[in-house]
C-alpha atoms as a PDB file:
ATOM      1  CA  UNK A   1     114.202 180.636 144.644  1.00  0.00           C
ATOM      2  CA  UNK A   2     111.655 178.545 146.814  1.00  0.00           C
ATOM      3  CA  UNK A   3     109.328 177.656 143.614  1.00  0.00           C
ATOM      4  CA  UNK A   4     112.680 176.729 141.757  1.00  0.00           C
ATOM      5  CA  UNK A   5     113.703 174.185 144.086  1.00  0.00           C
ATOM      6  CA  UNK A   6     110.429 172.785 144.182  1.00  0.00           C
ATOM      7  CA  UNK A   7     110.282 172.368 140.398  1.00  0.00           C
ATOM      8  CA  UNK A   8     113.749 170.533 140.787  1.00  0.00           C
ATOM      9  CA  UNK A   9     112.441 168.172 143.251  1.00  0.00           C
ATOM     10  CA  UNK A  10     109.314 167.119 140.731  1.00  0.00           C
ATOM     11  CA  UNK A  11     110.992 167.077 137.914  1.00  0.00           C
ATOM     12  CA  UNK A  12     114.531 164.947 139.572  1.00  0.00           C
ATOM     13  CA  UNK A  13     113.031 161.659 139.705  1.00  0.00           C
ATOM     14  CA  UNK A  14     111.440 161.651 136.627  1.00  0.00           C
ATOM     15  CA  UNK A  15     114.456 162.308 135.124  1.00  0.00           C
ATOM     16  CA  UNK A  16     116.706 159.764 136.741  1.00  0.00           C
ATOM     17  CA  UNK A  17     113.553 157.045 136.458  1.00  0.00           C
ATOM     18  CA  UNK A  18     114.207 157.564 133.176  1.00  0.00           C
ATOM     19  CA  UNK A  19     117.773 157.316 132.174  1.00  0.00           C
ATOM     20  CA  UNK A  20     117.576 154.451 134.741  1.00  0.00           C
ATOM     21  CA  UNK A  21     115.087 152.901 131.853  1.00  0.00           C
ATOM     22  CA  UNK A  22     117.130 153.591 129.322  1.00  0.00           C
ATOM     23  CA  UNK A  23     120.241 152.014 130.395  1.00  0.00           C
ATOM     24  CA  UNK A  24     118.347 148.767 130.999  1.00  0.00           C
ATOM     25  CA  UNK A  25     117.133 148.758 127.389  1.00  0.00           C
ATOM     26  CA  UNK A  26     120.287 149.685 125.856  1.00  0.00           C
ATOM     27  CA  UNK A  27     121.606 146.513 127.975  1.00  0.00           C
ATOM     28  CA  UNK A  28     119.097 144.683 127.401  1.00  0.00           C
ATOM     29  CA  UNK A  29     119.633 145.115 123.000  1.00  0.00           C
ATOM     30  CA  UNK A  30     123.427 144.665 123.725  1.00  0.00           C
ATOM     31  CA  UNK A  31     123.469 141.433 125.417  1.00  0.00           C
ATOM     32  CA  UNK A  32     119.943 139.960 124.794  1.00  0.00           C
ATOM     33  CA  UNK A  33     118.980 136.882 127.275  1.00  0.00           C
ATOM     34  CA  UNK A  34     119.261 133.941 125.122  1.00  0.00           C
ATOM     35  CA  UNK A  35     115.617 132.407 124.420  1.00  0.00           C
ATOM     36  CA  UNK A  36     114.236 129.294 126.864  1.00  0.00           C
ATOM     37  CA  UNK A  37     115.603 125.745 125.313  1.00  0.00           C
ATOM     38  CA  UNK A  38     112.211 124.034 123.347  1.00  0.00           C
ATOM     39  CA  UNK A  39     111.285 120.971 124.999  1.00  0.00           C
ATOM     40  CA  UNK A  40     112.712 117.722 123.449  1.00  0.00           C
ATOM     41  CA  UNK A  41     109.954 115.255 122.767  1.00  0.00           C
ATOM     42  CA  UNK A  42     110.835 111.539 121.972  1.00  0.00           C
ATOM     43  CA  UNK A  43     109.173 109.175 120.395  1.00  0.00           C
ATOM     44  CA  UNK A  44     108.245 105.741 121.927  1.00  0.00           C
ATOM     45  CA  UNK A  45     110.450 102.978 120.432  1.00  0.00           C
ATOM     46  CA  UNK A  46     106.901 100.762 121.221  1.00  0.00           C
ATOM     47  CA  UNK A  47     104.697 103.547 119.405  1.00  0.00           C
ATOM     48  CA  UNK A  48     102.407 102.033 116.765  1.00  0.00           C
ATOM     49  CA  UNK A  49     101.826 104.153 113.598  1.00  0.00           C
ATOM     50  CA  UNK A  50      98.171 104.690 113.138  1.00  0.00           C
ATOM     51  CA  UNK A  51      96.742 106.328 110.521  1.00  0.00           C
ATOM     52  CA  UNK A  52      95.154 109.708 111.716  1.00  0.00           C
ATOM     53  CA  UNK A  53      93.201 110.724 108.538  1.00  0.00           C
ATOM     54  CA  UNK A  54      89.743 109.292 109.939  1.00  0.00           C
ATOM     55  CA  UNK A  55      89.139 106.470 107.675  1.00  0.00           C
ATOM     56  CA  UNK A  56      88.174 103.565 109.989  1.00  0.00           C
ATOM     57  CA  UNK A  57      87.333 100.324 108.283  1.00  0.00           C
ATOM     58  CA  UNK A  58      85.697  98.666 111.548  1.00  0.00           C
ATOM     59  CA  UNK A  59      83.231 100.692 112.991  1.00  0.00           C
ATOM     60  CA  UNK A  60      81.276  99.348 116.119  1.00  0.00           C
ATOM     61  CA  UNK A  61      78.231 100.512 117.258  1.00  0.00           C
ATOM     62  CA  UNK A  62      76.729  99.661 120.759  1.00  0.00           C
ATOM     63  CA  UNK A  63      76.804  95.814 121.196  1.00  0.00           C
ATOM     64  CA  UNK A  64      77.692  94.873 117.539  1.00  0.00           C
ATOM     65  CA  UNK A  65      80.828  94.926 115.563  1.00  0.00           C
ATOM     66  CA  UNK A  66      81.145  93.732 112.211  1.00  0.00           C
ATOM     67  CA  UNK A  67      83.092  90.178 111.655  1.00  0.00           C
ATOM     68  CA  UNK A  68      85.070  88.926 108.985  1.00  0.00           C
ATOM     69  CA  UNK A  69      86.201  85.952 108.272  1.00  0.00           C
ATOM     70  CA  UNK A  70      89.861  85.154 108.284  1.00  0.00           C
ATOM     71  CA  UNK A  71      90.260  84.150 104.273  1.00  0.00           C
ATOM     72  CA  UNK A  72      87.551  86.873 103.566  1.00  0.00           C
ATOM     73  CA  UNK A  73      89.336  90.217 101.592  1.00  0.00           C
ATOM     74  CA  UNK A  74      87.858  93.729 102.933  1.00  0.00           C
ATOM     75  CA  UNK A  75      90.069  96.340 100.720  1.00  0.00           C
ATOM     76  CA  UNK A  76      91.813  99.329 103.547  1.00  0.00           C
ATOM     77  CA  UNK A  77      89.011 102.179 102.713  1.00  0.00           C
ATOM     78  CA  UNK A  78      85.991  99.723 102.961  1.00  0.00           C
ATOM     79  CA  UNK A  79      83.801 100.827 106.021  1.00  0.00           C
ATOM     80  CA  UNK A  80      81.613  98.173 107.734  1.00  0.00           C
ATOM     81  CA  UNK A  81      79.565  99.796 110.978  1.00  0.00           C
ATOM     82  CA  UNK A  82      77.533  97.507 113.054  1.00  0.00           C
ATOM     83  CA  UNK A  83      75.752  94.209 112.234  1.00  0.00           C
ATOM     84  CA  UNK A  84      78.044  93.567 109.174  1.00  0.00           C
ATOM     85  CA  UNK A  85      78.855  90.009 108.551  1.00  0.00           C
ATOM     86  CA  UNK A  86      81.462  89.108 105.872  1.00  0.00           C
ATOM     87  CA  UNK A  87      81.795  85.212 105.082  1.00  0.00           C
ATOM     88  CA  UNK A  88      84.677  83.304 104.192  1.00  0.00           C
ATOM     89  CA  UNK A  89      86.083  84.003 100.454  1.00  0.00           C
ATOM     90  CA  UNK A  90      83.888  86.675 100.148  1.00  0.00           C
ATOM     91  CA  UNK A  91      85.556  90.126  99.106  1.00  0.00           C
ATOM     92  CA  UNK A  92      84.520  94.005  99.563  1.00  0.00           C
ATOM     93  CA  UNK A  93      86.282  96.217  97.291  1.00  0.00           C
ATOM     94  CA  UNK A  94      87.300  99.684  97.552  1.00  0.00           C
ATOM     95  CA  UNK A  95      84.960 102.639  98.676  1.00  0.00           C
ATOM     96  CA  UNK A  96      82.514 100.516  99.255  1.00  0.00           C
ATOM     97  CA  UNK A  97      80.501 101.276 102.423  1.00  0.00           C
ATOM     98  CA  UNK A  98      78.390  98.488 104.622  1.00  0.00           C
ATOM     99  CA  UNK A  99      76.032  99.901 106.808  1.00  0.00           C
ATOM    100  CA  UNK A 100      74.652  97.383 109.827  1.00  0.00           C
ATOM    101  CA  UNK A 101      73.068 100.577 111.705  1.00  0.00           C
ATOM    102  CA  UNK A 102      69.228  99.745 111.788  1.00  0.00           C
ATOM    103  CA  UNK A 103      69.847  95.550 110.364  1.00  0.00           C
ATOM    104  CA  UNK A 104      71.789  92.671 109.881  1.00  0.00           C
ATOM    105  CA  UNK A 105      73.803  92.485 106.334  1.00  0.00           C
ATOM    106  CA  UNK A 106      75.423  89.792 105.230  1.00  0.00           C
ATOM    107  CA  UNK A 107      77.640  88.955 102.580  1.00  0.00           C
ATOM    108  CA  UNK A 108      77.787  84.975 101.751  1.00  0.00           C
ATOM    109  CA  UNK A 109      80.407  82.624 101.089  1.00  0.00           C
ATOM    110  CA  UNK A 110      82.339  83.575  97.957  1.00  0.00           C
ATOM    111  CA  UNK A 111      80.133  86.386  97.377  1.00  0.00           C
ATOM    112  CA  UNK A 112      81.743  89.917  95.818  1.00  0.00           C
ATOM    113  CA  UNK A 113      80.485  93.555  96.170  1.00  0.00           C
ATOM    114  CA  UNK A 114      82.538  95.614  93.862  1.00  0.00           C
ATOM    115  CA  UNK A 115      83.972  98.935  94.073  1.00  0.00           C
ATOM    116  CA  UNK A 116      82.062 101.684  95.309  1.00  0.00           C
ATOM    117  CA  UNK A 117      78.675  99.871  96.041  1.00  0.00           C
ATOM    118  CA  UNK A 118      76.358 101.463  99.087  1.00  0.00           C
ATOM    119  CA  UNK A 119      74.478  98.270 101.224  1.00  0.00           C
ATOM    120  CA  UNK A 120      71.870  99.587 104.009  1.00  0.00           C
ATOM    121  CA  UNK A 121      69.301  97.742 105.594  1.00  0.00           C
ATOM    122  CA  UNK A 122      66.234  99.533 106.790  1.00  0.00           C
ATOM    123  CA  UNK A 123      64.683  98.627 110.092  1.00  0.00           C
ATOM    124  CA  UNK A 124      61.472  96.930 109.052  1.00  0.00           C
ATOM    125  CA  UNK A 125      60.404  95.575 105.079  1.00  0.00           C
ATOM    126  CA  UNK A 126      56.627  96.490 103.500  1.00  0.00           C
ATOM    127  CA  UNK A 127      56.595  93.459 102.303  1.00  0.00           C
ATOM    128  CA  UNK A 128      56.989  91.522 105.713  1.00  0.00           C
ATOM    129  CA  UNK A 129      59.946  89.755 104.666  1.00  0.00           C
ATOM    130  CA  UNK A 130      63.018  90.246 106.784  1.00  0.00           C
ATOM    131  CA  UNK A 131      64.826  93.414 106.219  1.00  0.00           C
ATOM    132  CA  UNK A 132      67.888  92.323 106.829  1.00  0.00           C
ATOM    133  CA  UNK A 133      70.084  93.001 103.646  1.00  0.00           C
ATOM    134  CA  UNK A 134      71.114  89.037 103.129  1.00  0.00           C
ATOM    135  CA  UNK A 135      73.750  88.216 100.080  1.00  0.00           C
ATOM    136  CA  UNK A 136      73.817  84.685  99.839  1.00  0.00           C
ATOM    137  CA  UNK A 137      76.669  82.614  97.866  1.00  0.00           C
ATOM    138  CA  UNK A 138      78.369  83.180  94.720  1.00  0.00           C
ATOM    139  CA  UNK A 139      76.654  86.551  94.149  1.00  0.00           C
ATOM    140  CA  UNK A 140      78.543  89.270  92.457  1.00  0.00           C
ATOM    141  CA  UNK A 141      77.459  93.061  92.767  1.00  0.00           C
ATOM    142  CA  UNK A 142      78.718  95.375  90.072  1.00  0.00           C
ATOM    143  CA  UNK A 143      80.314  98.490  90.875  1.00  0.00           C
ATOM    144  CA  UNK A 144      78.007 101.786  92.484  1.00  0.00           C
ATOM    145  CA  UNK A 145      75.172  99.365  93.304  1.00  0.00           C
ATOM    146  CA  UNK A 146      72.797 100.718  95.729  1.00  0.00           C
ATOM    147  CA  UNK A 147      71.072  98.194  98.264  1.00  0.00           C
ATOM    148  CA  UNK A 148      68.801  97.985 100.912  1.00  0.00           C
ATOM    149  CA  UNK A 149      66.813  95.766 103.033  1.00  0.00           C
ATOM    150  CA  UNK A 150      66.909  93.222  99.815  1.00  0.00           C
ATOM    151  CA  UNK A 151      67.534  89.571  99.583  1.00  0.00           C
ATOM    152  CA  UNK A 152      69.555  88.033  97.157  1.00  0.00           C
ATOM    153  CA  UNK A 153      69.739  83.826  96.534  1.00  0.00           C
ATOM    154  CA  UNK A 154      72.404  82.345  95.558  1.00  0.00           C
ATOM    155  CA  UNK A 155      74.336  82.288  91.904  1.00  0.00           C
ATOM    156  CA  UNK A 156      73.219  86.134  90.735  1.00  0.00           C
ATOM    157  CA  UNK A 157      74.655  88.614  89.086  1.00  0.00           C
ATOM    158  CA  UNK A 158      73.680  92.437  90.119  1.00  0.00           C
ATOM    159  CA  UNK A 159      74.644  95.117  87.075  1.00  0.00           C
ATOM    160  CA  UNK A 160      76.449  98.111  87.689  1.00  0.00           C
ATOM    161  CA  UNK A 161      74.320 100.566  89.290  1.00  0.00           C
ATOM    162  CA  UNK A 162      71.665  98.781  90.069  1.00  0.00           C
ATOM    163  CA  UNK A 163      69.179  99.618  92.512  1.00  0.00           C
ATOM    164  CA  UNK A 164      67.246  97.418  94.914  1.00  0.00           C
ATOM    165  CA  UNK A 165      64.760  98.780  97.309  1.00  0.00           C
ATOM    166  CA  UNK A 166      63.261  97.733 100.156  1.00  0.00           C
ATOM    167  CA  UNK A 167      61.373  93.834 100.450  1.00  0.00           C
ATOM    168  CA  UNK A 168      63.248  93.270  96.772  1.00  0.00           C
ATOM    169  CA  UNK A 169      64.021  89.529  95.818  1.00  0.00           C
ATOM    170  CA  UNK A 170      66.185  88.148  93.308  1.00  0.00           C
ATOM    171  CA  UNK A 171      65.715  84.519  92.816  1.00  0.00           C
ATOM    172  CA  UNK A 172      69.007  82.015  92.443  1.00  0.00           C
ATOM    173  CA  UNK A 173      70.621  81.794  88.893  1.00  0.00           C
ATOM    174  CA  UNK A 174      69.587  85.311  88.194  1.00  0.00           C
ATOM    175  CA  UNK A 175      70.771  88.477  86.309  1.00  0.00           C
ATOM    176  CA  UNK A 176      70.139  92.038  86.512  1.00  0.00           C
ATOM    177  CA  UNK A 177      71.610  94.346  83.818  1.00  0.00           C
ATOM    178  CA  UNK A 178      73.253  97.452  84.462  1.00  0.00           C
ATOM    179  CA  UNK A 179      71.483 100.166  85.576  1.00  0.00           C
ATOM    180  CA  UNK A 180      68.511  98.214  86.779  1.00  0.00           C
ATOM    181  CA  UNK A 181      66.202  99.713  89.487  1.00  0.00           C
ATOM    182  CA  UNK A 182      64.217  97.092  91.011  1.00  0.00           C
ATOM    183  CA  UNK A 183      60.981  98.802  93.209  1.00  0.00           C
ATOM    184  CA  UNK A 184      60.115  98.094  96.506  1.00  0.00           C
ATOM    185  CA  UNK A 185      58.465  94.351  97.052  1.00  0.00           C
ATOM    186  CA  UNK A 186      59.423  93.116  93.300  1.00  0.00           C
ATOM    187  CA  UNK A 187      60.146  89.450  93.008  1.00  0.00           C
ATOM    188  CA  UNK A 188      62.741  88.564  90.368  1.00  0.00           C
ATOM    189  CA  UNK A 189      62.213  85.110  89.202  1.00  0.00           C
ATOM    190  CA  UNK A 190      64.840  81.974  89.352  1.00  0.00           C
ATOM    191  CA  UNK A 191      66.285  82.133  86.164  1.00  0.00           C
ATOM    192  CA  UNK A 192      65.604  85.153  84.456  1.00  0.00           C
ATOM    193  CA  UNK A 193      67.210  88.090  83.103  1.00  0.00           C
ATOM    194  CA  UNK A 194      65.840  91.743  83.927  1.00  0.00           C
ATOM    195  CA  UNK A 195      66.592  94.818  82.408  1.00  0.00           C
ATOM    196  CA  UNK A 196      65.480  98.513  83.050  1.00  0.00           C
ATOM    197  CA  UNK A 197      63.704 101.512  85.138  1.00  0.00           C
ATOM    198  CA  UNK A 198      61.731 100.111  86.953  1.00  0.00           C
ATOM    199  CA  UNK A 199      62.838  96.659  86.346  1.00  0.00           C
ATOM    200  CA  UNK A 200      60.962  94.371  83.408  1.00  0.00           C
ATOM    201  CA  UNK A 201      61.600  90.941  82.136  1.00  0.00           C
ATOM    202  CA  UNK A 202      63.545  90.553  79.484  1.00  0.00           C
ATOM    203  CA  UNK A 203      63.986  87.100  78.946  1.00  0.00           C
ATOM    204  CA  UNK A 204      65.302  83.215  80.274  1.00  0.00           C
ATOM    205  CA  UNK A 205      68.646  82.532  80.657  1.00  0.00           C
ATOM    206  CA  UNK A 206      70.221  79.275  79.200  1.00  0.00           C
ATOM    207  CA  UNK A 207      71.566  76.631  81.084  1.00  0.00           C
ATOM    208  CA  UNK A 208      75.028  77.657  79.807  1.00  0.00           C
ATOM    209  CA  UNK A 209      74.472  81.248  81.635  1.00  0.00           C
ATOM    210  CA  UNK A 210      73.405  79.888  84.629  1.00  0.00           C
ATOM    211  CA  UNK A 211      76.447  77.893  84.804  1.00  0.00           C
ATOM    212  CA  UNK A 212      78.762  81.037  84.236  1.00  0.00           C
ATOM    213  CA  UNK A 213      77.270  82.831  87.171  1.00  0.00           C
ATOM    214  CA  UNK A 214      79.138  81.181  89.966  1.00  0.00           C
ATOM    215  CA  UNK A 215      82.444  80.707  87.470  1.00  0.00           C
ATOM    216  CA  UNK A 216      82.249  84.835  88.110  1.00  0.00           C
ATOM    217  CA  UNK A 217      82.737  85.348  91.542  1.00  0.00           C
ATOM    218  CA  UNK A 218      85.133  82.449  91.911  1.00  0.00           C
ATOM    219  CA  UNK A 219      87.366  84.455  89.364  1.00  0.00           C
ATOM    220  CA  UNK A 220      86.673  87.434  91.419  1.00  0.00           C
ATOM    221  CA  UNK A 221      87.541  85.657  94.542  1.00  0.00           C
ATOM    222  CA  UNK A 222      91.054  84.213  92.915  1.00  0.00           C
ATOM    223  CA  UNK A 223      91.855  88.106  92.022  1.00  0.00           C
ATOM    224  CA  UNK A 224      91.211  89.531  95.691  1.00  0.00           C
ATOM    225  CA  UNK A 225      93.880  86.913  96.727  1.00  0.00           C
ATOM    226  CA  UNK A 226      96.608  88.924  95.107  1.00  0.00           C
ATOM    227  CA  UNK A 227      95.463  91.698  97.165  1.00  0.00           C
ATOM    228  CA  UNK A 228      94.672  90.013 100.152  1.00  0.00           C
ATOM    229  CA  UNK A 229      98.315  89.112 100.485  1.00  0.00           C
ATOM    230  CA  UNK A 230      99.500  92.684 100.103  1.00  0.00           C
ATOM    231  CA  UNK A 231      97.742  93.683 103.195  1.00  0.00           C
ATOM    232  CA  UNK A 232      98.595  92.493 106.972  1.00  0.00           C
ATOM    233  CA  UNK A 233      96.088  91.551 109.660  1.00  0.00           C
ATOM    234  CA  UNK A 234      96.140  95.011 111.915  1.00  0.00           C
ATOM    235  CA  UNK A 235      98.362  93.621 115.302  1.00  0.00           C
ATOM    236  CA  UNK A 236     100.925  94.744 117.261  1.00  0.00           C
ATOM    237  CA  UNK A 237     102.404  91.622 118.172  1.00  0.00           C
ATOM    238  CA  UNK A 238     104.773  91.821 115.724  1.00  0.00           C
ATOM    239  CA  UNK A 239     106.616  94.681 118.086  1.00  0.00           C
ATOM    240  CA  UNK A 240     106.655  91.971 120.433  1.00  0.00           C
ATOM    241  CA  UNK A 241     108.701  90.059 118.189  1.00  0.00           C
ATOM    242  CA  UNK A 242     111.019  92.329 117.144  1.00  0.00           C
ATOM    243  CA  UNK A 243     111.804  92.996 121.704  1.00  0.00           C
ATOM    244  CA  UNK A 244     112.669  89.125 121.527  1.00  0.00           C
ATOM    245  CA  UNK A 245     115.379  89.168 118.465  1.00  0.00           C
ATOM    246  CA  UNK A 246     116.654  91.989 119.780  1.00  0.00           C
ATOM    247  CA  UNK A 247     116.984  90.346 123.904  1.00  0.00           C
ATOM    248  CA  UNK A 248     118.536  86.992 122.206  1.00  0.00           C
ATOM    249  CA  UNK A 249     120.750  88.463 119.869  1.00  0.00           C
ATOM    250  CA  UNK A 250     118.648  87.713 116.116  1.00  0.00           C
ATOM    251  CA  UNK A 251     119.464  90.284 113.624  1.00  0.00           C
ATOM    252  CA  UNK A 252     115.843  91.686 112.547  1.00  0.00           C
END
């Protein structure tokens, strides 16, 4: 009898612990606790909407930003970083990418670098000119150009994917050809038309070419105003604007 009631007494609380458990889960499935209300997040009315993909257009590094000029058309997924310098009625078309990391370049008045073109500058030239990557006026650069640490005069036309390496000089009222790769320290001449890999004379252009070299990027620039106007200035004041109709009554 005395081992009996001391297997009652062990096994007892067990037993009630139990059904004790049980009845809390069986209340717990028969009236479950609703869940905790999410949190309720509102948007600013003031918030600007910025474009998270990564593509910045302006990229500043250390002291220098790139500057363009206000009549001047840089397409949305252009990317100038550093000592970029566009001038006025000068255009950069899309993908193109402008690298001022290690020197200045520039891009002259009414000057054009096409779609897709790649302009670096390096941080010193072989040929001990400046290697700064300098596009002077009314210079057009075809489409997937490659430059870097060059120096291009005024009135010149660059072929599609054309290459020009470091300490390279075309001459004013010049033309390169498509596809032309013009070495390191190679002098084009004013007035002359070059063709090839590696780059090689080809002949002199007339006085009625030379005059339809700046009658190119003009056109160019009158076509990147019909884009131009499709795109606003980045700002916020115009949120501004909108709080003052609304405090004096304007319909926006």
């Amino acid at each position: 009898m005395a081992a009996l009631a001391r297997l009652s007494r062990r096994l007892l609380p067990r037993t009630l612990t139990a059904r004790a458990f049980s009845a809390e889960a069986v209340q717990l499935a028969e009236n479950p606790s609703p869940p905790p209300p999410a949190p309720i997040i509102k948007e600013s009315a003031d918030r600007v909407k910025w474009d998270y993909r990564g593509q910045r257009k302006i990229i500043p590094l250390g002291q220098w930003a790139p500057k363009i000029a206000v009549d001047a058309y840089v397409a949305p997924n252009v990317v100038l970083a550093g000592q970029v310098v566009v001038w006025d009625s000068a255009s950069v078309w899309n993908g193109a990418v402008l690298r001022g990391d290690l020197n200045k370049i520039s891009v002259g008045f009414c000057s054009n670098v096409q779609e897709r073109c790649v302009i670096h500058a390096a941080w010193s030239s072989p040929t001990g000119l400046p290697a700064e990557t300098l596009i002077e006026r009314y210079v057009t650069i075809g489409a997937y150009s490659l430059l870097r640490s060059c120096t291009i005069e005024p009135e010149c036309i660059i072929g599609q994917h054309s290459i020009l390496m470091e300490g390279s000089l075309v001459e004013k009222h010049s033309i390169l050809e498509a596809g032309t790769v013009v070495p390191p320290g190679r002098r084009i001449p004013t007035g002359e038309l070059w063709a090839g890999n590696p780059a090689k004379f080809v002949r002199t252009l007339t006085h009625e070419e030379t005059l339809e070299i700046p009658k190119l990027a003009v056109a160019i620039n009158d076509l990147s105003g019909s884009y131009f106007s499709e795109y606003l200035p980045y700002s916020t004041v115009y949120l501004e604007v909108e709080k003052m109709k609304a405090a004096l009554g304007i319909s926006i």
